[in-house]
C-alpha atoms as a PDB file:
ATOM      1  CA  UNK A   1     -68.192 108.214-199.879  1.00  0.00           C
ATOM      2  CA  UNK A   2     -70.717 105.991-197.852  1.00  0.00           C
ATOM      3  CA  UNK A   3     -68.384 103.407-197.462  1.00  0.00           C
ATOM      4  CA  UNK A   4     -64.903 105.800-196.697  1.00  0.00           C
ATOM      5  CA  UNK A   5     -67.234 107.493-193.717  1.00  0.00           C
ATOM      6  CA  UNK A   6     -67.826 103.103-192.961  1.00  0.00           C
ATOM      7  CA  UNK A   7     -64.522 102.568-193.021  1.00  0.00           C
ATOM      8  CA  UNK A   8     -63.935 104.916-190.678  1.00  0.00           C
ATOM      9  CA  UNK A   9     -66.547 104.464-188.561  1.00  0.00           C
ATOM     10  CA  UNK A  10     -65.259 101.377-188.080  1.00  0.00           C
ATOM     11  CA  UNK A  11     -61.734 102.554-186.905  1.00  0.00           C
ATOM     12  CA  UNK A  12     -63.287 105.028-184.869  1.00  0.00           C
ATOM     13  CA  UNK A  13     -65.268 103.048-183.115  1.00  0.00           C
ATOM     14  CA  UNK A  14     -62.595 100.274-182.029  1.00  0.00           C
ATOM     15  CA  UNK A  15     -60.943 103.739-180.683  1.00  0.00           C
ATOM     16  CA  UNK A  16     -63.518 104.579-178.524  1.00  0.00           C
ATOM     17  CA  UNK A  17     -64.144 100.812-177.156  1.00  0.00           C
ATOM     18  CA  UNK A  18     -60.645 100.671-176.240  1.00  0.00           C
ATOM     19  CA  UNK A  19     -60.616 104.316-174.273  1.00  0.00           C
ATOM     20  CA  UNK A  20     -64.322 103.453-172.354  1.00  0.00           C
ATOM     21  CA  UNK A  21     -63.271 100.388-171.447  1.00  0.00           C
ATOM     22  CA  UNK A  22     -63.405 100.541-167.083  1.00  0.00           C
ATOM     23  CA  UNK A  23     -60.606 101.142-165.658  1.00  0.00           C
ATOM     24  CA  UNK A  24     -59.180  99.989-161.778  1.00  0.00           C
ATOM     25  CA  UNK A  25     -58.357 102.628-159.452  1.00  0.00           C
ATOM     26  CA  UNK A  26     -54.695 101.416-160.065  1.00  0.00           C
ATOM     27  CA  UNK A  27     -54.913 103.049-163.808  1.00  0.00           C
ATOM     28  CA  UNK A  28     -51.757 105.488-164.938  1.00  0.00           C
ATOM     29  CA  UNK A  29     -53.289 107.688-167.681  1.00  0.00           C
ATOM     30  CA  UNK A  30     -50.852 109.270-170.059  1.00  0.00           C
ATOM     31  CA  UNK A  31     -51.441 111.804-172.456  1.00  0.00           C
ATOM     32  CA  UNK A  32     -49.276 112.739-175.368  1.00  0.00           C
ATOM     33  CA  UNK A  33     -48.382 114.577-178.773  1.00  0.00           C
ATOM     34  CA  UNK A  34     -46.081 114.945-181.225  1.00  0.00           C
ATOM     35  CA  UNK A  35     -44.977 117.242-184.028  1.00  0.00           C
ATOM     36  CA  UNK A  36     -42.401 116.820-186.376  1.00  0.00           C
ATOM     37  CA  UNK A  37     -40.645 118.682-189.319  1.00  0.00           C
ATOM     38  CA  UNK A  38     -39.224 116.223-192.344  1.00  0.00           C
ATOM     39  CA  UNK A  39     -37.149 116.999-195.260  1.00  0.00           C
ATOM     40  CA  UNK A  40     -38.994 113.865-197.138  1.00  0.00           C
ATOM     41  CA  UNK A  41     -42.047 111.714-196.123  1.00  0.00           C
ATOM     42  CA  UNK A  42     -40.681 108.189-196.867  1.00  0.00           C
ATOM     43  CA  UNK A  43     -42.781 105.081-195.719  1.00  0.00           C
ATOM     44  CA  UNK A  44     -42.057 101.533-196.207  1.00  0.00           C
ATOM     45  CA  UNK A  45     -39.391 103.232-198.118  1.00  0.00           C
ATOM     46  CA  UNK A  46     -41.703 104.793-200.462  1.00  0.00           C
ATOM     47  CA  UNK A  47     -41.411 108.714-200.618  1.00  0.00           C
ATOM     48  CA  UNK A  48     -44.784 109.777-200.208  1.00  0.00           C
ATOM     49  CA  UNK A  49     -43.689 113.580-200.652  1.00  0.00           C
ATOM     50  CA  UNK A  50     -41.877 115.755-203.218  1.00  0.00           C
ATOM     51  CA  UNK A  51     -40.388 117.772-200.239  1.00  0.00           C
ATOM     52  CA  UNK A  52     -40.659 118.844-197.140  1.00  0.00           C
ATOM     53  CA  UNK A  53     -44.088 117.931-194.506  1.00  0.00           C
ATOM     54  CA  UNK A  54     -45.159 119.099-190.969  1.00  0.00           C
ATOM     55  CA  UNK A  55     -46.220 115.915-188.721  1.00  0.00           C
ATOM     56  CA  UNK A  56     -48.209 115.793-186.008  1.00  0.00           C
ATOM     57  CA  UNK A  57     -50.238 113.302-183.628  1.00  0.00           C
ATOM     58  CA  UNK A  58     -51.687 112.526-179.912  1.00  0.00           C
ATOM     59  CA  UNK A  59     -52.531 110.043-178.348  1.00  0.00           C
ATOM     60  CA  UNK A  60     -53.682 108.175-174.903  1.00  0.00           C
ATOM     61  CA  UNK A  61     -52.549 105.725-172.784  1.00  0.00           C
ATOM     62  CA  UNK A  62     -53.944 103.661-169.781  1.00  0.00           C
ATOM     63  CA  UNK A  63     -51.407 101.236-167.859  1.00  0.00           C
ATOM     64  CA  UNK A  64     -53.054  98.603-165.911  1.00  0.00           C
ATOM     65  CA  UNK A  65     -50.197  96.475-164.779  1.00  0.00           C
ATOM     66  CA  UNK A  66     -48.463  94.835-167.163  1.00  0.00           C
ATOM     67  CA  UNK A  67     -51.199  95.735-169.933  1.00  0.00           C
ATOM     68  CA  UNK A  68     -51.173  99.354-171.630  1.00  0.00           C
ATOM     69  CA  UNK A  69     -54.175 100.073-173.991  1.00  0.00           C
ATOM     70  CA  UNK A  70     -53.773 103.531-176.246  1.00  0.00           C
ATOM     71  CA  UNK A  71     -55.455 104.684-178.834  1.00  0.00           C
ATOM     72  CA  UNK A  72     -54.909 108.043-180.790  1.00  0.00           C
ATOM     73  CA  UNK A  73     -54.586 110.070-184.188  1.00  0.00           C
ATOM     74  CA  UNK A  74     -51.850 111.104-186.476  1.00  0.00           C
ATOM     75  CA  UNK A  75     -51.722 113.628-189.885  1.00  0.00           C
ATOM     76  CA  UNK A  76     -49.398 114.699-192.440  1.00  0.00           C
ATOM     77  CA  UNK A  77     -49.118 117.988-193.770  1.00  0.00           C
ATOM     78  CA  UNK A  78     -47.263 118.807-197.196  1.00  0.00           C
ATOM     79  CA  UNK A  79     -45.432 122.145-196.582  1.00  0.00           C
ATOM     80  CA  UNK A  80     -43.598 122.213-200.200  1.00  0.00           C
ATOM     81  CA  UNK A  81     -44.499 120.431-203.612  1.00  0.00           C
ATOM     82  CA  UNK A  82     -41.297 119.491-204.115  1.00  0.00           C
ATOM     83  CA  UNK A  83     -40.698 121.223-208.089  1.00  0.00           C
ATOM     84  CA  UNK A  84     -41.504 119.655-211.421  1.00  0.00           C
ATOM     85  CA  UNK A  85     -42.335 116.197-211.733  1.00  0.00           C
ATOM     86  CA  UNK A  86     -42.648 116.090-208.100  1.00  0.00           C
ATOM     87  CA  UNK A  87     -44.841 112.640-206.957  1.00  0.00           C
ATOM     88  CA  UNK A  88     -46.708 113.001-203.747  1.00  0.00           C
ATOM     89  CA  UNK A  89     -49.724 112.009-202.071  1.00  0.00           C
ATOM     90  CA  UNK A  90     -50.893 115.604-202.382  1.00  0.00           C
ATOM     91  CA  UNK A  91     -50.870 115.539-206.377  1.00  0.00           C
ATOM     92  CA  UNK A  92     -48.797 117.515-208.178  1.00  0.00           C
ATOM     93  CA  UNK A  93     -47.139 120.826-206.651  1.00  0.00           C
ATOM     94  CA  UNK A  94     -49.389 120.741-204.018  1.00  0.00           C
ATOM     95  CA  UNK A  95     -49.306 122.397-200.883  1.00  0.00           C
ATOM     96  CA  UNK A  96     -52.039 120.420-198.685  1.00  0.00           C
ATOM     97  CA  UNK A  97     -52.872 118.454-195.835  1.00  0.00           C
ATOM     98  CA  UNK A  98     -52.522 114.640-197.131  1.00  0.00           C
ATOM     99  CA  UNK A  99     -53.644 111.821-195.025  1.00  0.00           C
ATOM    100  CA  UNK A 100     -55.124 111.284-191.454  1.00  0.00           C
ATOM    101  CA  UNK A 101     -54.892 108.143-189.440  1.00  0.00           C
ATOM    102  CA  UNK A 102     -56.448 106.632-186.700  1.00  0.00           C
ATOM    103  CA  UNK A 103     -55.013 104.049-184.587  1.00  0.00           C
ATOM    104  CA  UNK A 104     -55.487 101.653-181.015  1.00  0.00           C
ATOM    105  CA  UNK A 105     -53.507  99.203-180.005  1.00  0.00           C
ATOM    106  CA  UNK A 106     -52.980  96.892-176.781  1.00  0.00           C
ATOM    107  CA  UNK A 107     -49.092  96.362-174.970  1.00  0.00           C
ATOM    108  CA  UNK A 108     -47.662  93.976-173.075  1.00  0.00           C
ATOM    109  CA  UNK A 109     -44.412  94.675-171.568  1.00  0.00           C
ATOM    110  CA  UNK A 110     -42.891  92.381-169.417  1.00  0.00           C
ATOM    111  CA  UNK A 111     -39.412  92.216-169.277  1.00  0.00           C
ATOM    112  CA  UNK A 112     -37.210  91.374-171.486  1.00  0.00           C
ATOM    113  CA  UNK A 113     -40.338  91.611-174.445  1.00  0.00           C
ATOM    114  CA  UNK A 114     -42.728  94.201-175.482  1.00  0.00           C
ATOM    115  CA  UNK A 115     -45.414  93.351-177.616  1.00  0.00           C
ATOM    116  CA  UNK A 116     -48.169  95.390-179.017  1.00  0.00           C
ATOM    117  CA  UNK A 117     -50.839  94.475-180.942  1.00  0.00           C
ATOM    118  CA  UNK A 118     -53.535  97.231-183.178  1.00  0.00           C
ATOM    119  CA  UNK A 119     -55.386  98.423-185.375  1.00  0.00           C
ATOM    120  CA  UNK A 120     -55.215 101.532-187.464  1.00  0.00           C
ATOM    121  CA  UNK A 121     -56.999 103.437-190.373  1.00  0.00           C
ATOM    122  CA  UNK A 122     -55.452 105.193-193.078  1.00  0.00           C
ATOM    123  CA  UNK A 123     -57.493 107.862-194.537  1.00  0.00           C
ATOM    124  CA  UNK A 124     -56.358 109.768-197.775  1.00  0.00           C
ATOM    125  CA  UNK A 125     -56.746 113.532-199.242  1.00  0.00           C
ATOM    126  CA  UNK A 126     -55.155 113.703-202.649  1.00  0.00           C
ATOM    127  CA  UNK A 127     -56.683 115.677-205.053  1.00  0.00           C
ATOM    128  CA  UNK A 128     -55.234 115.030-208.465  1.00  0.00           C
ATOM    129  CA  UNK A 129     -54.845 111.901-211.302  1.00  0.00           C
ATOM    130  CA  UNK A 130     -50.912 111.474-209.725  1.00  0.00           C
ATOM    131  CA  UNK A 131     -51.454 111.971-206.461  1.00  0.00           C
ATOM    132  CA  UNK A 132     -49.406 109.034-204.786  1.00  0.00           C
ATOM    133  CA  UNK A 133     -52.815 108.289-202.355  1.00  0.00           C
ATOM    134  CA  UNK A 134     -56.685 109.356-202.881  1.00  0.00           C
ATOM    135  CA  UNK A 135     -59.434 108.473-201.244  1.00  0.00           C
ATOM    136  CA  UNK A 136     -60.045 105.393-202.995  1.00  0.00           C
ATOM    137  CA  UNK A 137     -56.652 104.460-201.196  1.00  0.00           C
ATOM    138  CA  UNK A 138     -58.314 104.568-197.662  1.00  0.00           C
ATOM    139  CA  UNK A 139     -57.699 101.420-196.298  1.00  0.00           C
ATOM    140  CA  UNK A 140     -57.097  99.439-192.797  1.00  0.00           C
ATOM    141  CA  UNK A 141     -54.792  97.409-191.261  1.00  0.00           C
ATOM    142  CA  UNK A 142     -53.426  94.663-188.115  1.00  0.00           C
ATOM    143  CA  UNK A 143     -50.502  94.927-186.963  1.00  0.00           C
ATOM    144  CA  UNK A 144     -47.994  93.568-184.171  1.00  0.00           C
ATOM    145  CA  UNK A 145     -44.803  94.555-183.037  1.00  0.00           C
ATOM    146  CA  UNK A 146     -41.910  93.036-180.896  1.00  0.00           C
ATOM    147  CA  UNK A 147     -38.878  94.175-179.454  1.00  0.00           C
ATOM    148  CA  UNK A 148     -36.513  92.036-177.822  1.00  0.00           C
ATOM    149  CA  UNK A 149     -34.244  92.372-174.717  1.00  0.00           C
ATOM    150  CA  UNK A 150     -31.996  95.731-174.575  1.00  0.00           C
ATOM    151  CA  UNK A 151     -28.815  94.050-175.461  1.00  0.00           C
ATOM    152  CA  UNK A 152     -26.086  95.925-177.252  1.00  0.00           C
ATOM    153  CA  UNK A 153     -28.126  95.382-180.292  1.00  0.00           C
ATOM    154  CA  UNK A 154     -32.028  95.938-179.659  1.00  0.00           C
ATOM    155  CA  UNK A 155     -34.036  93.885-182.004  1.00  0.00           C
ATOM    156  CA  UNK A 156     -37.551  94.505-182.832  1.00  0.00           C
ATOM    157  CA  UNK A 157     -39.855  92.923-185.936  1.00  0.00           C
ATOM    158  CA  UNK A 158     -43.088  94.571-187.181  1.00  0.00           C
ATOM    159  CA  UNK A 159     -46.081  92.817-189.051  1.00  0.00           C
ATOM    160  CA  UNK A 160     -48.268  95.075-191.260  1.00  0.00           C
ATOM    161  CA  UNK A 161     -51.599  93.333-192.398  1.00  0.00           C
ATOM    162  CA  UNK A 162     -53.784  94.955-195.185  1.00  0.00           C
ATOM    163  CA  UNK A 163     -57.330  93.731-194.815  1.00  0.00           C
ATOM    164  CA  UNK A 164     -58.691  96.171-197.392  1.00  0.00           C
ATOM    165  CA  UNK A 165     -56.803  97.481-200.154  1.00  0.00           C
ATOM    166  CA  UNK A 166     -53.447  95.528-200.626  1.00  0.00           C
ATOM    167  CA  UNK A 167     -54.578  92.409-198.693  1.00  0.00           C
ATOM    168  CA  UNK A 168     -51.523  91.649-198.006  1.00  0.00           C
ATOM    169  CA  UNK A 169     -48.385  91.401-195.597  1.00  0.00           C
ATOM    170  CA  UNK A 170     -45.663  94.127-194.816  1.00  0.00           C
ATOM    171  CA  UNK A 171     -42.755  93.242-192.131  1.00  0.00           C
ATOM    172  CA  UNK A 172     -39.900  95.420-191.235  1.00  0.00           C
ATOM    173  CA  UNK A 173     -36.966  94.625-188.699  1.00  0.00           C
ATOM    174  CA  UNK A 174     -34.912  96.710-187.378  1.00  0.00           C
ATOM    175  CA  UNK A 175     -31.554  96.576-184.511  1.00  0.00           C
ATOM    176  CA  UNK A 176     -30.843  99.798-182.434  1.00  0.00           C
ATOM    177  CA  UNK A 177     -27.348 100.338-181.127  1.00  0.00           C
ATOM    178  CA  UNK A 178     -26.860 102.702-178.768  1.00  0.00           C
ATOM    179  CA  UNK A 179     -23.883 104.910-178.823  1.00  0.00           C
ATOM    180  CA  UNK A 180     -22.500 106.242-175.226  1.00  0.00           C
ATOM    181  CA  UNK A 181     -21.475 109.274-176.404  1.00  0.00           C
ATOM    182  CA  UNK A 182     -23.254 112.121-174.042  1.00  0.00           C
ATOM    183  CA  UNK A 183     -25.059 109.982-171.739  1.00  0.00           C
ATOM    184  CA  UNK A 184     -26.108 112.603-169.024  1.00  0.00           C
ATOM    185  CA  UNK A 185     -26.731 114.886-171.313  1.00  0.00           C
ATOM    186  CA  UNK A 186     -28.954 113.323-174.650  1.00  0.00           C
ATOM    187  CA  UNK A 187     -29.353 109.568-175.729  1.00  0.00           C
ATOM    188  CA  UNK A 188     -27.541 108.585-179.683  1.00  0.00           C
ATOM    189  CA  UNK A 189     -28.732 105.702-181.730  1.00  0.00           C
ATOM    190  CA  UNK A 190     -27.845 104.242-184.584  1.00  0.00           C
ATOM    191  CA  UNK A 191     -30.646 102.299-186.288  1.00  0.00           C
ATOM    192  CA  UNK A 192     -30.334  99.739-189.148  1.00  0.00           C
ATOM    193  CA  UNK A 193     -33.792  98.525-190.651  1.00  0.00           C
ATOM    194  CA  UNK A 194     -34.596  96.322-193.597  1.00  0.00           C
ATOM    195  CA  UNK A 195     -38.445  96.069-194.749  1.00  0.00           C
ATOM    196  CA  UNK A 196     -40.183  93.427-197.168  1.00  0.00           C
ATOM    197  CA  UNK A 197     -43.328  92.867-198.949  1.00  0.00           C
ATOM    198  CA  UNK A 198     -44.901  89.742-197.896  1.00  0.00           C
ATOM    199  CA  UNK A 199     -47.981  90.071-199.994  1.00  0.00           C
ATOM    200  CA  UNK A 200     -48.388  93.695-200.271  1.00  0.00           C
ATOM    201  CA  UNK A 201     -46.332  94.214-204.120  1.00  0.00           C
ATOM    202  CA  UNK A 202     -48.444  94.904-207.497  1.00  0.00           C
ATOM    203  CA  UNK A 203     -51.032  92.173-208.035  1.00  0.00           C
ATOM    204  CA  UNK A 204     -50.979  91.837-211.954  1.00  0.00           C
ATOM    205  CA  UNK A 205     -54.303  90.372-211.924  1.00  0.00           C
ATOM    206  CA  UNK A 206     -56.383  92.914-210.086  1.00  0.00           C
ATOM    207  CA  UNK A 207     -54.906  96.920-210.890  1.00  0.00           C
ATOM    208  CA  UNK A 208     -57.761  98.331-208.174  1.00  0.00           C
ATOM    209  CA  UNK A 209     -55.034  96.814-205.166  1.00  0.00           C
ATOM    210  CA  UNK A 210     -52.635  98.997-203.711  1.00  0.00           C
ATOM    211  CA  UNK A 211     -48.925  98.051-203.248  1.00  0.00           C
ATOM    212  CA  UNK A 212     -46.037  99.076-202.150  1.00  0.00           C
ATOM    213  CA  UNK A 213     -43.987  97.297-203.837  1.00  0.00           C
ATOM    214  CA  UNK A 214     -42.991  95.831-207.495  1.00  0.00           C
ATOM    215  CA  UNK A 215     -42.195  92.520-206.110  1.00  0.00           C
ATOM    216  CA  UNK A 216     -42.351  90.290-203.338  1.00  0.00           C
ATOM    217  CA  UNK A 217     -38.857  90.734-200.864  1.00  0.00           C
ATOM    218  CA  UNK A 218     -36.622  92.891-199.251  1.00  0.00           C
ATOM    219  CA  UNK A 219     -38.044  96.599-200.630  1.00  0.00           C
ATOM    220  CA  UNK A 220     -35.436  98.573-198.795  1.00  0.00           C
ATOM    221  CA  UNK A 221     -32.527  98.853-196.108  1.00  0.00           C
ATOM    222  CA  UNK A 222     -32.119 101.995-194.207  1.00  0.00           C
ATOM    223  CA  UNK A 223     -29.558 103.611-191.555  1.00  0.00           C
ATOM    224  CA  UNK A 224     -30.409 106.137-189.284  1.00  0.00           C
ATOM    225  CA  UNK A 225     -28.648 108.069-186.308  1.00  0.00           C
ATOM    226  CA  UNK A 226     -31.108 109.772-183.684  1.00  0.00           C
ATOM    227  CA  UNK A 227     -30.716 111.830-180.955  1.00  0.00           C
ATOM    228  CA  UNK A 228     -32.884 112.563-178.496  1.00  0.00           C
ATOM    229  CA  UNK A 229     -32.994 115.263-175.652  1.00  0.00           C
ATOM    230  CA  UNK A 230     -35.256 114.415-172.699  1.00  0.00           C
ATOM    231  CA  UNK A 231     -36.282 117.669-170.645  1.00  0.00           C
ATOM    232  CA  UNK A 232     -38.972 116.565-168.105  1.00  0.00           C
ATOM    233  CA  UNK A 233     -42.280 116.438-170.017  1.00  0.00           C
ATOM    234  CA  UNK A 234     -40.681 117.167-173.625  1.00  0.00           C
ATOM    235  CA  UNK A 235     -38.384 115.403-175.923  1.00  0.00           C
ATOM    236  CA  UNK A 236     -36.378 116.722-178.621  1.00  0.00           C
ATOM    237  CA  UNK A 237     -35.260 114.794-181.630  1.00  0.00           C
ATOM    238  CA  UNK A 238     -33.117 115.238-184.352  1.00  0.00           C
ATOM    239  CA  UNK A 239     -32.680 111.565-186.894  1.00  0.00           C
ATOM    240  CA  UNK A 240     -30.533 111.687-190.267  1.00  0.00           C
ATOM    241  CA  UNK A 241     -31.843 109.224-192.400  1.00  0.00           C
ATOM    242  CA  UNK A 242     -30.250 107.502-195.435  1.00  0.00           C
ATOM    243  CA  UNK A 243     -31.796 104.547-197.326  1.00  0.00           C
ATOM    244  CA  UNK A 244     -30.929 102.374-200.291  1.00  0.00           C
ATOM    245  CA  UNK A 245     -33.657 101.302-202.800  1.00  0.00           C
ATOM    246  CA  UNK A 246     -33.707  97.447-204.261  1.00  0.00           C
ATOM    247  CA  UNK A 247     -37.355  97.649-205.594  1.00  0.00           C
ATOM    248  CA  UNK A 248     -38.711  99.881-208.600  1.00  0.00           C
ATOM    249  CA  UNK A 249     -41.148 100.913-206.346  1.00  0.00           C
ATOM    250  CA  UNK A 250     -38.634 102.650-203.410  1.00  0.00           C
ATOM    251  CA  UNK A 251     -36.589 103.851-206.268  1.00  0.00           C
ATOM    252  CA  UNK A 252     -39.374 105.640-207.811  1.00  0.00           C
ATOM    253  CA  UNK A 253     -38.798 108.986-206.165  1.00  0.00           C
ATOM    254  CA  UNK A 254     -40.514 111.122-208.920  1.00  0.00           C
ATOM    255  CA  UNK A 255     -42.672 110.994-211.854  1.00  0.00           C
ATOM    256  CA  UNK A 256     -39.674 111.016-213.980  1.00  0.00           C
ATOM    257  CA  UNK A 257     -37.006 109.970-211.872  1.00  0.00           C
ATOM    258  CA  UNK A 258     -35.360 106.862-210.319  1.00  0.00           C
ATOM    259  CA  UNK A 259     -32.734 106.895-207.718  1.00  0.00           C
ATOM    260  CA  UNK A 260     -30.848 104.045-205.696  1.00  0.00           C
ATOM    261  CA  UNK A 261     -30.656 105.734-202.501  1.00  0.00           C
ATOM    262  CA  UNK A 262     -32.156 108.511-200.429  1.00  0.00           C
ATOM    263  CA  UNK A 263     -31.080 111.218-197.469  1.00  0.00           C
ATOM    264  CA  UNK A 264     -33.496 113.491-195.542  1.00  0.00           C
ATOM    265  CA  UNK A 265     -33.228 114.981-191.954  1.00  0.00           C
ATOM    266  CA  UNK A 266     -36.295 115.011-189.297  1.00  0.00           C
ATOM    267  CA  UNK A 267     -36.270 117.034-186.081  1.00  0.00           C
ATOM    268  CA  UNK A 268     -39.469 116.915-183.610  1.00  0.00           C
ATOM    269  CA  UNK A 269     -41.124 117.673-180.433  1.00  0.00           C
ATOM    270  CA  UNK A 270     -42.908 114.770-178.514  1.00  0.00           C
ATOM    271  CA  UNK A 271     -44.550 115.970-175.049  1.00  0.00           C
ATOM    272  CA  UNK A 272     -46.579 113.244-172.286  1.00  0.00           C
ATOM    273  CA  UNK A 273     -48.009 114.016-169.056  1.00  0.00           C
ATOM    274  CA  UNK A 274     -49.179 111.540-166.564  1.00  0.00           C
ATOM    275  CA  UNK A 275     -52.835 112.183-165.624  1.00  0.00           C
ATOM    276  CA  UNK A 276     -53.412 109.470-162.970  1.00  0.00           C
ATOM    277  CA  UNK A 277     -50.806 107.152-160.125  1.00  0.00           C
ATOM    278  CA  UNK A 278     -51.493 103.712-159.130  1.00  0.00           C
ATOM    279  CA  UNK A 279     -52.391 103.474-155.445  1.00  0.00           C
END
């Protein structure tokens, strides 16, 4: 327990740094939340729930030129236990709140690039022997993320490093198409993404690692369509996901059941407000 409430002291405390750090005059703040409904909580293409969850997080941003720092937190809720044999970071059949994250993170965006680069703790609330995540899961990692220039096709490859648990390397890439469909009234994507385990599978030598995968590779490819509404302030979002499973691990959906492919729906509610304006 000594070294969970470490762990994310730790976290915490690179949170804080980031948010007291002075600020110039010229400083945009930005706060912001989100909360979302999912049919399936499915990460790194592992589900992580036997049904449906309630998301939420907030967050806050300073802009100083070129350079955005942020910082904020993030939780999962399971809302349904998803029926026999269900496998979920809850435990079995539960109905409970899961996992709670911390995160900061530093941006530069300078045209045509944006590149971020953070930090963020994963802390875990199962209660039971299959529970997909307990506490002993509670873990950190680095991470950076770049998106290229808005072409037709919008490219953009994330790094995952575990420096705790898996010790090892996650990377996902994704290209974002944009369809033209309502323009002046919501925008319509269509998102293809691919994610491998570069470090992060089961290590046969050492069972106390975490992984997310049965073997190094592609884990996963994935097609989504996503729709969002902007209304000053708020967003609306609706996103159909499907994804097809190539590792034991993503195809692992239950205790007792494998499947090749998954579909689950999301709609949300993101909402910012700009605090400050450069002078």
């Amino acid at each position: 327990m000594e070294a969970r409430r470490l762990r994310f002291g730790v976290a915490a405390a690179v949170c804080c740094l980031v948010m007291a750090r002075p600020h110039p005059a010229a400083a945009q703040v930005v706060l912001g939340g989100d909360l979302d409904w999912n049919g399936n909580y499915v990460w790194r293409g592992l589900v992580r729930s036997g049904g449906q969850v309630l998301q939420g997080g907030a967050y806050a941003q300073f802009a100083l030129g070129a350079v955005t720092l942020a910082a904020g937190g993030w939780t999962n809720l399971q809302l349904s236990g998803g029926g026999p044999g269900a496998w979920n970071d809850g435990g079995a059949g539960q109905h409970a709140f899961t996992e709670a994250d911390a995160w900061a993170e530093m941006r530069w965006a300078t045209e045509p690039v944006d590149l971020r680069l953070g930090v963020v703790h994963y802390e875990y609330h199962g209660r039971d022997s299959v529970a997909r995540r307990t506490a002993s899961d509670d873990t950190q990692e680095l991470y950076a993320r770049l998106t290229g220039p808005r072409l037709p096709l919008t490219p953009t490859v994330a790094v995952w490093w575990d420096v705790n648990r898996a010790k090892g390397g996650f990377v996902e890439g994704s290209l974002t198409a944009p369809l033209p469909l309502v323009p002046m009234f919501a925008n319509l994507d269509v998102i293809a993404t691919a994610g491998a385990s570069l470090g992060q599978e089961r290590n046969p030598a050492d069972a106390s690692e975490t992984f997310v995968a049965e073997r190094r590779g592609v884990t996963y490819v994935g097609l989504a369509l996503a729709a969002n509404l902007a209304a000053g302030p708020v967003t609306a979002r609706m996103t159909l996901h499907a994804q097809l499973n190539l590792d034991d691990a993503t195809r692992q959906v239950s205790l007792t059941r494998l499947s090749r492919h998954l579909v689950w729906l999301g709609v949300g509610l993101g909402h910012a407000r700009r605090m400050g304006r450069g002078r």
